[in-house]
N, C-alpha and C. Protein backbone atom coordinates (compact mmCIF):
# COMPACT_ATOMS: atom_id res chain seq x y z
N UNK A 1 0.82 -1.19 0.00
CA UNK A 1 0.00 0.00 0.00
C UNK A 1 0.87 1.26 0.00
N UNK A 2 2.24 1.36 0.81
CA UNK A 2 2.96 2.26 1.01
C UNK A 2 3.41 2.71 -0.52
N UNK A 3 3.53 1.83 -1.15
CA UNK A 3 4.82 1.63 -2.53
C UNK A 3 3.44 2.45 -3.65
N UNK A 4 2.40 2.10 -3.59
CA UNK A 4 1.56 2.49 -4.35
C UNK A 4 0.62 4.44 -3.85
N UNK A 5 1.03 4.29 -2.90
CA UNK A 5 1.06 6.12 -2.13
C UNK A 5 1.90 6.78 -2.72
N UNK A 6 3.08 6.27 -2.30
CA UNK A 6 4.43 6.62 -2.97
C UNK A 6 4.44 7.03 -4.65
N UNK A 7 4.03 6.11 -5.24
CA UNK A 7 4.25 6.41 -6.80
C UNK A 7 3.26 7.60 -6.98
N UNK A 8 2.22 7.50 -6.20
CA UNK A 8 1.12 8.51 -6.75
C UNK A 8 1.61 9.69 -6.32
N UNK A 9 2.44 10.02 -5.69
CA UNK A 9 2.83 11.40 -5.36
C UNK A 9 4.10 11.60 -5.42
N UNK A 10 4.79 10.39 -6.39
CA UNK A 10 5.88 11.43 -7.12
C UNK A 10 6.22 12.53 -8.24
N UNK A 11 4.76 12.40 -8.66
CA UNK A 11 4.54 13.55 -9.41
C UNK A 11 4.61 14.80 -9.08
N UNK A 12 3.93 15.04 -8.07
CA UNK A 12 3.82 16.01 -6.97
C UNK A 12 4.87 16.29 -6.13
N UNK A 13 5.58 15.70 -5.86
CA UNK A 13 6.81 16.00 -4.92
C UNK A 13 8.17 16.34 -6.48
N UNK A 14 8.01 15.91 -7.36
CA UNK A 14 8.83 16.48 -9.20
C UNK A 14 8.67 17.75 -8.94
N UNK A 15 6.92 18.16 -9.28
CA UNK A 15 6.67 19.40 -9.24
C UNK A 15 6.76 20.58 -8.55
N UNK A 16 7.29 20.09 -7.27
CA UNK A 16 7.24 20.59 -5.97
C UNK A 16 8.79 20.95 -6.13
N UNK A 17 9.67 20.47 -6.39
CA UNK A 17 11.11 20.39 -6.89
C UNK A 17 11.85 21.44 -7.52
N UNK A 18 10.63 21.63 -8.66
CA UNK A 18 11.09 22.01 -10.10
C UNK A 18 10.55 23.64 -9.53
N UNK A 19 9.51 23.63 -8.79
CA UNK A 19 8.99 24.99 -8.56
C UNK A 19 9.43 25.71 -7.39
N UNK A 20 10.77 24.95 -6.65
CA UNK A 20 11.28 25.53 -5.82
C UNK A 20 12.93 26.23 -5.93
N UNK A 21 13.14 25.16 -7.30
CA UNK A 21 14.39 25.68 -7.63
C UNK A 21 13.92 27.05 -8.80
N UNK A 22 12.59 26.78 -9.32
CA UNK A 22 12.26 28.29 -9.82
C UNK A 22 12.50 29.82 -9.26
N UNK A 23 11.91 28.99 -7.83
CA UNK A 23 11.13 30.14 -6.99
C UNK A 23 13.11 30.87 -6.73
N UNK A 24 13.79 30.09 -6.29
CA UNK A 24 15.68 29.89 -6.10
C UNK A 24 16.01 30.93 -6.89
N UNK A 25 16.03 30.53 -8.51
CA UNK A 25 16.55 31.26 -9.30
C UNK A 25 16.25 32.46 -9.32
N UNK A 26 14.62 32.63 -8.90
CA UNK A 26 13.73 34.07 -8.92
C UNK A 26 14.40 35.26 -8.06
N UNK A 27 14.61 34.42 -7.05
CA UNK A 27 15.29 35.62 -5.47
C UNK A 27 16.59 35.77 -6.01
N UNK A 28 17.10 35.05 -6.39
CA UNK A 28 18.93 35.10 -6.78
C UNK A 28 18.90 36.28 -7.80
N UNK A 29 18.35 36.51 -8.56
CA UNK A 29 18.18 37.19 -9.91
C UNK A 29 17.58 38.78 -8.92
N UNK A 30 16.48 38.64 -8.00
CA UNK A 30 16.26 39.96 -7.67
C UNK A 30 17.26 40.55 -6.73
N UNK A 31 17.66 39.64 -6.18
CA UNK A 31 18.95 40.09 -5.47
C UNK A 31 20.14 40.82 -6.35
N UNK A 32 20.61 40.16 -7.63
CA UNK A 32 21.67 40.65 -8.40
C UNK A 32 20.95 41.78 -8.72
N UNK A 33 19.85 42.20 -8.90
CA UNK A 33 19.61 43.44 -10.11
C UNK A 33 19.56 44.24 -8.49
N UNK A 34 18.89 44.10 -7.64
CA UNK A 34 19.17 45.13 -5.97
C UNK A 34 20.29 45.54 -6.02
N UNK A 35 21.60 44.43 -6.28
CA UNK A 35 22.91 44.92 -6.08
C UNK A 35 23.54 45.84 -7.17
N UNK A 36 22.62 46.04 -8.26
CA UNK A 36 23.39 46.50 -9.21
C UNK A 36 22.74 48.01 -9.33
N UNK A 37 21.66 47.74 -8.70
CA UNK A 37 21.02 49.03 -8.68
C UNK A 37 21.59 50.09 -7.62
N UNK A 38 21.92 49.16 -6.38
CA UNK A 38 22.60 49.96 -5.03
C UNK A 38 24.22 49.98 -6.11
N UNK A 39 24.79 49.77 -6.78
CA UNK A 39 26.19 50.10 -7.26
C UNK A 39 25.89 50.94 -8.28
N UNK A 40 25.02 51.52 -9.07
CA UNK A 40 24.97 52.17 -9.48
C UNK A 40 24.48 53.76 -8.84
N UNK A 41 23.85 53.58 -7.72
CA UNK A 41 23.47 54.71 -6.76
C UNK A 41 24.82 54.67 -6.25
N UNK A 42 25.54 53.66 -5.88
CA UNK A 42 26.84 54.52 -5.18
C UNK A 42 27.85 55.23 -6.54
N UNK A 43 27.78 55.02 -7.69
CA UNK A 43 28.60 55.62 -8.96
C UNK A 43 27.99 57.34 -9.05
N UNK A 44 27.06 56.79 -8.74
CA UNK A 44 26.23 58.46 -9.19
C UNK A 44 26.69 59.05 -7.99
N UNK A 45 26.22 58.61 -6.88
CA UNK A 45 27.28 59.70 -5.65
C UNK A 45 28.79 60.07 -5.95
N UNK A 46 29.44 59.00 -6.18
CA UNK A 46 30.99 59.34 -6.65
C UNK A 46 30.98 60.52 -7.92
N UNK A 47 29.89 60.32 -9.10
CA UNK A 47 30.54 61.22 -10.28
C UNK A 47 29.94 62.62 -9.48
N UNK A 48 28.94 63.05 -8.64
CA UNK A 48 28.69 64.26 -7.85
C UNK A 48 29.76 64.54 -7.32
N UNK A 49 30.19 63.91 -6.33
CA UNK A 49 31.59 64.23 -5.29
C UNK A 49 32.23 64.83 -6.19
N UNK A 50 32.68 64.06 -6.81
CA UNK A 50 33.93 64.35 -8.22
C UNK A 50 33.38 65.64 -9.11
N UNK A 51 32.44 66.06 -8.97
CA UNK A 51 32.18 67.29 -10.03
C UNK A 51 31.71 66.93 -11.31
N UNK A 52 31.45 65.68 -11.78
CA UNK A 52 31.42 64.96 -13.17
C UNK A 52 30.14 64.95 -13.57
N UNK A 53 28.79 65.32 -12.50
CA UNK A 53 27.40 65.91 -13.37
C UNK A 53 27.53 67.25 -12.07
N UNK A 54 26.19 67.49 -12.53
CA UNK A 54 25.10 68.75 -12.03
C UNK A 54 24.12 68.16 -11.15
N UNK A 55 24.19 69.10 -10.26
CA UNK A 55 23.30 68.56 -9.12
C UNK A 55 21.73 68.29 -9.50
N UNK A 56 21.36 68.89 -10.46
CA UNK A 56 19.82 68.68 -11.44
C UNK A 56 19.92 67.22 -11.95
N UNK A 57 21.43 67.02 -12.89
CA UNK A 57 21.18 65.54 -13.37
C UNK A 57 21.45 64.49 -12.13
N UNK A 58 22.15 64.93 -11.22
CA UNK A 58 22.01 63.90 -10.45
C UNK A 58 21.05 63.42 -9.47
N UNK A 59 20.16 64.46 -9.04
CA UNK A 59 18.42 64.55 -8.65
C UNK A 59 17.86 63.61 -9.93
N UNK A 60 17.54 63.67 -11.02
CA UNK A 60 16.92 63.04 -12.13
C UNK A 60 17.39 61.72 -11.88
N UNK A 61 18.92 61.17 -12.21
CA UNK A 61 19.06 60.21 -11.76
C UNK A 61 18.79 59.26 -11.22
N UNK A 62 18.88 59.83 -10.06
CA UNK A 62 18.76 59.36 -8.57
C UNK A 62 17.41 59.19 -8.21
N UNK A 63 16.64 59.45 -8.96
CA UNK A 63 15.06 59.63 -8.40
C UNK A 63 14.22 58.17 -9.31
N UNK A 64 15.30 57.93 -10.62
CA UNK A 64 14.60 56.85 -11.40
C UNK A 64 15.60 55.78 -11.26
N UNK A 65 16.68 55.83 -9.99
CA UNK A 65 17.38 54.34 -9.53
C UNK A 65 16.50 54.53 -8.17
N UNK A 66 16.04 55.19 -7.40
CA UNK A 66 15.13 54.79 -6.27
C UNK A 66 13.75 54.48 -6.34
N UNK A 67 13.13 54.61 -7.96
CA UNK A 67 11.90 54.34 -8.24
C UNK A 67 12.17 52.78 -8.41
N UNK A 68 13.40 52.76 -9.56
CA UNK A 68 13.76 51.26 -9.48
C UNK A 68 13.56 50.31 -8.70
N UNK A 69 14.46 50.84 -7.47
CA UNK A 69 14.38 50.22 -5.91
C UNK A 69 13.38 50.09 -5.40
N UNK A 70 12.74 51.03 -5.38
CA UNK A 70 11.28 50.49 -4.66
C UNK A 70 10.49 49.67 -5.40
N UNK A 71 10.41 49.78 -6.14
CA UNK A 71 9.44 48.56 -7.48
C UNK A 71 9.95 47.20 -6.83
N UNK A 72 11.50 47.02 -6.93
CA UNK A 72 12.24 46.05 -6.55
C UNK A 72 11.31 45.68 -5.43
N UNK A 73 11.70 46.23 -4.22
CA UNK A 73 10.84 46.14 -2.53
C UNK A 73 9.29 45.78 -2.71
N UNK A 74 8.83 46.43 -3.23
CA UNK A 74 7.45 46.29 -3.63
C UNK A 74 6.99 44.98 -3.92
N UNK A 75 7.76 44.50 -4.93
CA UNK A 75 7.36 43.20 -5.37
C UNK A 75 7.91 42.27 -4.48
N UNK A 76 9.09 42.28 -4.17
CA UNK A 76 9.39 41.46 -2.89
C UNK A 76 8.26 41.18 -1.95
N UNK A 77 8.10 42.38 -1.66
CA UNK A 77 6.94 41.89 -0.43
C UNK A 77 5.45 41.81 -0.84
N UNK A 78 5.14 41.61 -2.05
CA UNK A 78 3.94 40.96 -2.60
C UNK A 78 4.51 39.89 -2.41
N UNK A 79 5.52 39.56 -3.19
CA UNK A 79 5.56 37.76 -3.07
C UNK A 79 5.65 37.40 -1.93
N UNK A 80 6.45 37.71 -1.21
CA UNK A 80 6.48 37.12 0.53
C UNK A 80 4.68 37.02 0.79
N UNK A 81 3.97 38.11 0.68
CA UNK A 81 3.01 38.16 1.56
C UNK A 81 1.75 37.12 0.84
N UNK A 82 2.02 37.15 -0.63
CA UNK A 82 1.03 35.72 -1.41
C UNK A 82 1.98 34.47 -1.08
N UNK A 83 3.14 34.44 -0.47
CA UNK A 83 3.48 33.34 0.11
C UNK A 83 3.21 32.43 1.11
N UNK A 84 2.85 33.89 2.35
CA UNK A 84 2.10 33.65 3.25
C UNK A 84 1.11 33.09 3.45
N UNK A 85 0.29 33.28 2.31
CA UNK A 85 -1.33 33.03 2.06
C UNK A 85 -2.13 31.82 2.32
């Protein structure tokens, strides 16, 4: 009886597998673009320091890598919270 439980829900435990190493790749990937977004907010501080824009372009900038960021956050915590569910 065990052996025949078993087969019927190895389908389900495949799928269960395949949609966790998804879910893996998903966070890994929002994590790299977070990090690339926080290294590009620290470049834009450096070319200010340095004199290399205008304090106007670097407001403009800076305002559509923190829109970025928050989109980023945003969706993060949709998924956490339909995770929850």
């Amino acid at each position: 009886m065990f052996i025949i439980d078993d087969l019927l829900a190895s389908p389900a435990r495949g799928l269960m597998f395949v949609l966790k190493k998804i879910n893996e790749a998903v966070q890994k990937e929002r994590e790299a673009q977070e990090k690339a977004t926080m290294a590009e907010l620290t470049a834009l501080h450096r070319e200010l320091d340095e004199g290399k824009i205008t304090e106007e372009e670097f407001d403009a900038r800076e305002q559509v890598l923190l829109t970025r960021l928050d989109g980023m956050q945003e969706d993060d915590g949709d998924d956490r919270n339909n995770a929850g569910s």
